[in-house]
C-alpha atoms as a PDB file:
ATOM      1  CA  UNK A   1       0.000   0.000   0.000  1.00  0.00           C
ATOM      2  CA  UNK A   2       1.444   3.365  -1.274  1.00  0.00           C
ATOM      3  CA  UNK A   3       1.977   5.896   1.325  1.00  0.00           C
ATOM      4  CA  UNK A   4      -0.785   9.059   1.064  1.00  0.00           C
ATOM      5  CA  UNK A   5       0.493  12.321  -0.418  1.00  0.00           C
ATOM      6  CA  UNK A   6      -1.233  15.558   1.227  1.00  0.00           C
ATOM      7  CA  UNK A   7      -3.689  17.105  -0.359  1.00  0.00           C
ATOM      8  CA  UNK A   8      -2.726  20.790   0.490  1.00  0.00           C
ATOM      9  CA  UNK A   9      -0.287  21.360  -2.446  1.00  0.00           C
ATOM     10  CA  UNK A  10       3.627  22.571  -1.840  1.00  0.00           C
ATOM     11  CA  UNK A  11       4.361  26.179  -3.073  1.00  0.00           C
ATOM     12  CA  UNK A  12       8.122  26.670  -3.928  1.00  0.00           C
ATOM     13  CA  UNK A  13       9.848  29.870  -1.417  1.00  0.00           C
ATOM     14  CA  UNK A  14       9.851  32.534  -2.403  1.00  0.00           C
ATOM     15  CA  UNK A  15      13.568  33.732  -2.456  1.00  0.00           C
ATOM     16  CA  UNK A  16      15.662  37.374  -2.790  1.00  0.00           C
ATOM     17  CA  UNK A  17      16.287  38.412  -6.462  1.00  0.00           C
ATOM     18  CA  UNK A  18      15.048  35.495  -8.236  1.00  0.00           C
ATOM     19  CA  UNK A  19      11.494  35.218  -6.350  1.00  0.00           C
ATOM     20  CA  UNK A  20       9.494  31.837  -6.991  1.00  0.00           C
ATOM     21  CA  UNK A  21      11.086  31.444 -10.506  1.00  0.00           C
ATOM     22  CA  UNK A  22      13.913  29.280  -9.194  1.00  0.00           C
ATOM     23  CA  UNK A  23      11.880  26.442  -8.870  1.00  0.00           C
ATOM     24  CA  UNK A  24      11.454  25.861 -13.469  1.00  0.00           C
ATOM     25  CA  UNK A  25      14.366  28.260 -14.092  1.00  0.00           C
ATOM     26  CA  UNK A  26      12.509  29.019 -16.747  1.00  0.00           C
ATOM     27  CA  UNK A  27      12.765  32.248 -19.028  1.00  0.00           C
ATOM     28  CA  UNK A  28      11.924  35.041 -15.877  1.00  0.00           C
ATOM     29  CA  UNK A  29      14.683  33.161 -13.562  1.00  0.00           C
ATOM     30  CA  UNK A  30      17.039  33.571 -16.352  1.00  0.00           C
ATOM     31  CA  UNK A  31      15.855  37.097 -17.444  1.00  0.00           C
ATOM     32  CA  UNK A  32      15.991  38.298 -13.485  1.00  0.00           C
ATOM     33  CA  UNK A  33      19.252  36.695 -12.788  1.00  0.00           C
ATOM     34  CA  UNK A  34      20.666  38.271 -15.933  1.00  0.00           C
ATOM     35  CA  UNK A  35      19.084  41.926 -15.496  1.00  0.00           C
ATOM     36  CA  UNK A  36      20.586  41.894 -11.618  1.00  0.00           C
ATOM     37  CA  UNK A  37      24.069  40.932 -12.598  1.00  0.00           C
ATOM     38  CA  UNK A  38      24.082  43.179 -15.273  1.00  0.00           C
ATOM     39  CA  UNK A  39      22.712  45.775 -13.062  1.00  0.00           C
ATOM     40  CA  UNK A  40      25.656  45.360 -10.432  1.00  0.00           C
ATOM     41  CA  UNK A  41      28.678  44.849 -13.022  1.00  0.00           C
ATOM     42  CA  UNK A  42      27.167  48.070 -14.566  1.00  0.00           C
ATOM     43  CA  UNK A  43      27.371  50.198 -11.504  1.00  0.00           C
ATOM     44  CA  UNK A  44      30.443  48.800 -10.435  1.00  0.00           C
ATOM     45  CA  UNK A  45      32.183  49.358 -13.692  1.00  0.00           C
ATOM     46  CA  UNK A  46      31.069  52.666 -13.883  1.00  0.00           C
ATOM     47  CA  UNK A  47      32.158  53.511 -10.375  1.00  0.00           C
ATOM     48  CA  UNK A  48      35.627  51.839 -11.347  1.00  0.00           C
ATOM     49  CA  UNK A  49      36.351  53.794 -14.275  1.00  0.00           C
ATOM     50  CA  UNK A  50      34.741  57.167 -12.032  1.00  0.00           C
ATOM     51  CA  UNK A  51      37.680  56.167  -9.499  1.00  0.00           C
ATOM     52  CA  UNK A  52      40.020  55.881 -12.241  1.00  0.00           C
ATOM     53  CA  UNK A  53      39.436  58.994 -13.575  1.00  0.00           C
ATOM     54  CA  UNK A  54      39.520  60.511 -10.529  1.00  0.00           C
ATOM     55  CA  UNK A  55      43.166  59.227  -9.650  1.00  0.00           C
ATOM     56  CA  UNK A  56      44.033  59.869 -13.140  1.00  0.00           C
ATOM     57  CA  UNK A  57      43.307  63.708 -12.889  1.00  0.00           C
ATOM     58  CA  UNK A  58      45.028  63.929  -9.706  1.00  0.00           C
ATOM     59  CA  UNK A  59      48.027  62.765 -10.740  1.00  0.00           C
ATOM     60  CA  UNK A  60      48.185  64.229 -14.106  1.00  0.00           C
ATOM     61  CA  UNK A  61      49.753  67.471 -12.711  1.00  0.00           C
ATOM     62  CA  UNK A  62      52.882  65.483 -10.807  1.00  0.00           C
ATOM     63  CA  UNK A  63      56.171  65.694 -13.537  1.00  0.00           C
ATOM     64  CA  UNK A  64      58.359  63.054 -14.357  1.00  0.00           C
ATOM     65  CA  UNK A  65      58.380  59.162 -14.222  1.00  0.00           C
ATOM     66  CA  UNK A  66      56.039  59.173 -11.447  1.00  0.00           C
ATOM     67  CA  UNK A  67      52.951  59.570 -13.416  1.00  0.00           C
ATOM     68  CA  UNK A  68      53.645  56.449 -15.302  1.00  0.00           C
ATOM     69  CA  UNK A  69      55.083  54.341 -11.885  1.00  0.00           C
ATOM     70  CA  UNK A  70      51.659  55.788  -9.926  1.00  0.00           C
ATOM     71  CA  UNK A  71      49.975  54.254 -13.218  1.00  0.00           C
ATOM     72  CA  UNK A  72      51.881  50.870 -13.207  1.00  0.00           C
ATOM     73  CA  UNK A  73      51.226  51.033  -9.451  1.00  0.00           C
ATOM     74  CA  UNK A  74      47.285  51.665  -9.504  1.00  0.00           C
ATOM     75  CA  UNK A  75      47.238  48.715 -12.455  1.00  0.00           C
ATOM     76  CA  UNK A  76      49.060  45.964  -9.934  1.00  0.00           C
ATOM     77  CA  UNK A  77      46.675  46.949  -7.158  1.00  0.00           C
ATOM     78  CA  UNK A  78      43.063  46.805  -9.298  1.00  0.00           C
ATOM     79  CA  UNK A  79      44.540  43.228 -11.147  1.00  0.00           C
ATOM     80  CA  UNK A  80      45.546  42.139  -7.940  1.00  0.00           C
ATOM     81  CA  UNK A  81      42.358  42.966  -6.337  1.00  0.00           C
ATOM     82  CA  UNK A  82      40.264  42.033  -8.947  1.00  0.00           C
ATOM     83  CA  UNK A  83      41.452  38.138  -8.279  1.00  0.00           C
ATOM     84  CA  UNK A  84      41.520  38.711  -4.611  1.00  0.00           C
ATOM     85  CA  UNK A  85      37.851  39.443  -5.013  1.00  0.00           C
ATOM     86  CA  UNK A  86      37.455  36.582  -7.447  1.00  0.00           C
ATOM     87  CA  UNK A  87      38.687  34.087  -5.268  1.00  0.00           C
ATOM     88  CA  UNK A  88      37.203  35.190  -2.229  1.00  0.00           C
ATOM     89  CA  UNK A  89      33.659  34.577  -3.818  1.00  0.00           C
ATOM     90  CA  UNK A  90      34.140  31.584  -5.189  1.00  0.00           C
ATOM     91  CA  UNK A  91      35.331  30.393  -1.578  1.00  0.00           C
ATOM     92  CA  UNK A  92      32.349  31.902  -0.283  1.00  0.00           C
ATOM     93  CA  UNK A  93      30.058  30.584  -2.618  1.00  0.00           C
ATOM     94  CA  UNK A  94      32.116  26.683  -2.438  1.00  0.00           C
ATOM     95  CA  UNK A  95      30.736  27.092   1.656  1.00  0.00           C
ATOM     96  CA  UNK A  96      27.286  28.059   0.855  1.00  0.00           C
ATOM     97  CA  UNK A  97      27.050  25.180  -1.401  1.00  0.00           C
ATOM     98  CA  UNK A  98      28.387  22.513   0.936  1.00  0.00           C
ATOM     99  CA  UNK A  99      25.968  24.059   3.512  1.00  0.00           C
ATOM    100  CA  UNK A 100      22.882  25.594   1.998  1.00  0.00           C
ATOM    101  CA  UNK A 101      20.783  27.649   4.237  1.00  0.00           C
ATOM    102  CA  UNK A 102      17.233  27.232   4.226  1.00  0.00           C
ATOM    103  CA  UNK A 103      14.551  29.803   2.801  1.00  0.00           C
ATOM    104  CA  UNK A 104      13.831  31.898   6.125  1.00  0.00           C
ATOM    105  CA  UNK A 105      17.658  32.413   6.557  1.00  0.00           C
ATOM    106  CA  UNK A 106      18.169  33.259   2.980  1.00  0.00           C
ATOM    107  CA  UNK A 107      15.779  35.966   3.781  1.00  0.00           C
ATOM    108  CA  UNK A 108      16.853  36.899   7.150  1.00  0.00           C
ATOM    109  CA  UNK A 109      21.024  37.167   5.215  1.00  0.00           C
ATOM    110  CA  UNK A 110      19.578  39.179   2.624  1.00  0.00           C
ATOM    111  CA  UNK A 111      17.959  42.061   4.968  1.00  0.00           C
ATOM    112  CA  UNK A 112      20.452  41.867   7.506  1.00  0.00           C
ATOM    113  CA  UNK A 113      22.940  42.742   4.853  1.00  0.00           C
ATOM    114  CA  UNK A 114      20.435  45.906   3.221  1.00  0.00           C
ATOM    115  CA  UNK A 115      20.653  46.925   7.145  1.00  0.00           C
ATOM    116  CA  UNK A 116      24.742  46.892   6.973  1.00  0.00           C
ATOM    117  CA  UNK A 117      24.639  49.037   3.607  1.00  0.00           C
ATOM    118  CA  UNK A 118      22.186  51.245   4.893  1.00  0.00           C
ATOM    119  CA  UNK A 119      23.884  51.850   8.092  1.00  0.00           C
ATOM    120  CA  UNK A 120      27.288  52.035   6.691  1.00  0.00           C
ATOM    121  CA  UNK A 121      25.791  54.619   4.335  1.00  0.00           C
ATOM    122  CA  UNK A 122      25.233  57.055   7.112  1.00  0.00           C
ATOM    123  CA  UNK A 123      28.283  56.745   9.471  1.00  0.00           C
ATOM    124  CA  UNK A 124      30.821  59.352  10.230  1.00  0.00           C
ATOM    125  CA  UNK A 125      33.361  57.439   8.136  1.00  0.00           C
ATOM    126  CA  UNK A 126      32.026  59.204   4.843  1.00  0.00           C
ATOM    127  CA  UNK A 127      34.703  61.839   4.936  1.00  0.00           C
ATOM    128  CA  UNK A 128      36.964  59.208   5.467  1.00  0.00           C
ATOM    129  CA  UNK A 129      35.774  57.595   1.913  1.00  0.00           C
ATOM    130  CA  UNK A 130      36.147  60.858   0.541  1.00  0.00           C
ATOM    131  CA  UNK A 131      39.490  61.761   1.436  1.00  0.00           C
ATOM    132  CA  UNK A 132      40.345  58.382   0.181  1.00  0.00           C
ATOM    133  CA  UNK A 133      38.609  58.479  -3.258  1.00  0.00           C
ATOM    134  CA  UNK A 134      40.952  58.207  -5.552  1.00  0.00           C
ATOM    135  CA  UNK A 135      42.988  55.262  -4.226  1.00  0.00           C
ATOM    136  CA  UNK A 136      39.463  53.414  -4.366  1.00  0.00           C
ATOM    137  CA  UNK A 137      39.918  51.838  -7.686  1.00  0.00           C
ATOM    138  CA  UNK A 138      41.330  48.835  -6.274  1.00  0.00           C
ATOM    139  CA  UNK A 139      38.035  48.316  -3.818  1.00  0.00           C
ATOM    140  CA  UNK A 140      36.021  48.549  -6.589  1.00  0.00           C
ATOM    141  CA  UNK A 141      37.965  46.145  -8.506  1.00  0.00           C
ATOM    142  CA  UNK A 142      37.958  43.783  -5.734  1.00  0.00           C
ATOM    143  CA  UNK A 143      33.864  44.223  -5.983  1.00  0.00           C
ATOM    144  CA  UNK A 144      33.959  43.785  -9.891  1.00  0.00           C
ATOM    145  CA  UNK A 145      35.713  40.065  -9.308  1.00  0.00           C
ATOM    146  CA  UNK A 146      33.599  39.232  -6.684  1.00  0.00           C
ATOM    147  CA  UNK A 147      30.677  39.891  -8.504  1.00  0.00           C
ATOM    148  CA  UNK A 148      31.410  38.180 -11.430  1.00  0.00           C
ATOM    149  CA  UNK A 149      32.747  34.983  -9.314  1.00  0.00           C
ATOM    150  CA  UNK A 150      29.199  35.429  -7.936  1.00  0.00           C
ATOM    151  CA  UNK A 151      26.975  35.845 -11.493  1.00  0.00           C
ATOM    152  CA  UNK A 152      28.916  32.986 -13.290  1.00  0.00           C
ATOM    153  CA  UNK A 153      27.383  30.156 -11.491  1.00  0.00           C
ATOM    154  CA  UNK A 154      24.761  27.927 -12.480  1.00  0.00           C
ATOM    155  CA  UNK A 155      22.839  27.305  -9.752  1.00  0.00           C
ATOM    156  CA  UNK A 156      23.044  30.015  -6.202  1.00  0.00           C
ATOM    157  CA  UNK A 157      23.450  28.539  -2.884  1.00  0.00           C
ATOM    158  CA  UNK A 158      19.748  30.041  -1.377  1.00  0.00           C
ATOM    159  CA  UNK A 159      17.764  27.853  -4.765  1.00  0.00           C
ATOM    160  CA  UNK A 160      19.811  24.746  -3.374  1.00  0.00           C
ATOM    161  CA  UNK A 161      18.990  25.476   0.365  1.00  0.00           C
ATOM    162  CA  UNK A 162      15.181  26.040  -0.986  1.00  0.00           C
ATOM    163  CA  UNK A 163      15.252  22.810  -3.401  1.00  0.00           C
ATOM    164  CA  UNK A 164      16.152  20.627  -0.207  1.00  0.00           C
ATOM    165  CA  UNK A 165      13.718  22.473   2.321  1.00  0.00           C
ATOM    166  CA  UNK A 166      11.184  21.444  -0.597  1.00  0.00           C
ATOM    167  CA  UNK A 167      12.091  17.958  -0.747  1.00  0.00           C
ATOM    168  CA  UNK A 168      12.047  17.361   3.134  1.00  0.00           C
ATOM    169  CA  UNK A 169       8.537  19.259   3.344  1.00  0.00           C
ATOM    170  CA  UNK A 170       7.179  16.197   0.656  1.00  0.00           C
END
């Protein structure tokens, strides 16, 4: 005798950026996932070439070789942290994957972190950034690898967490 399946019916969680469309990762999965990371490598490009500019102008008016070693300088830095960034993601993302979190945490990781950014937004430490904008290139570059570590993977660790939830709940 077969074992009775429950009439109420399972709906998939609903999870941060991709919504409910993880669960057929069907044309709106691939068309959210696609407009976010494009979104993000966007901004961040933008703000990296902003940065560069920025350093660029400011040392434009120095004489010599030392425009060209500042260059050669700022170039090592942005490479280096551009791989940095990389790697750190992909670490990151290897540990979600071996331990997916649920739905509710996904959700409770993805405000907590808006909180951060929002806090961080209005500290004190602004005129810090400020002072400090033109050697900011290599953050930025750091944020460019991490984010592309982060968009070039097939499956994210929250629609594995929320497959498995799924499965337990049938």
């Amino acid at each position: 005798m077969g074992s009775r399946v429950s009439s109420k019916p399972v709906h998939p969680a609903k999870l941060p950026i991709v919504g409910t469309s993880w669960y057929r990762r069907g044309v709106v999965y691939w068309l959210r996932r696609v407009a976010y990371s494009s979104f993000t490598l966007l901004f961040a490009t933008m703000m990296f070439g902003i940065l560069l500019g920025a350093f660029g102008s400011s040392v434009q008016g120095l004489s010599g070789v030392w425009p060209l070693v500042l260059w050669i300088a700022m170039g090592a830095l942005c490479i280096g942290s551009a791989v940095w960034g990389w790697c750190y993601s992909r670490r990151q993302m290897r540990a979600k994957l071996a331990e997916p979190s649920s739905p509710e945490q996904t959700w409770k990781q993805h405000k907590a972190g808006q909180r951060q950014v929002g806090t961080g937004l209005s500290s004190p430490w602004r005129i810090v950034v400020l002072l400090a904008l033109p050697f900011l290139a290599p953050l930025f570059a750091w944020v460019l690898g991490m984010v592309c570590a982060a968009t070039f993977v097939r499956e994210l660790p929250s629609e594995i967490g929320a497959r498995r939830a799924m499965a337990a709940h049938h």
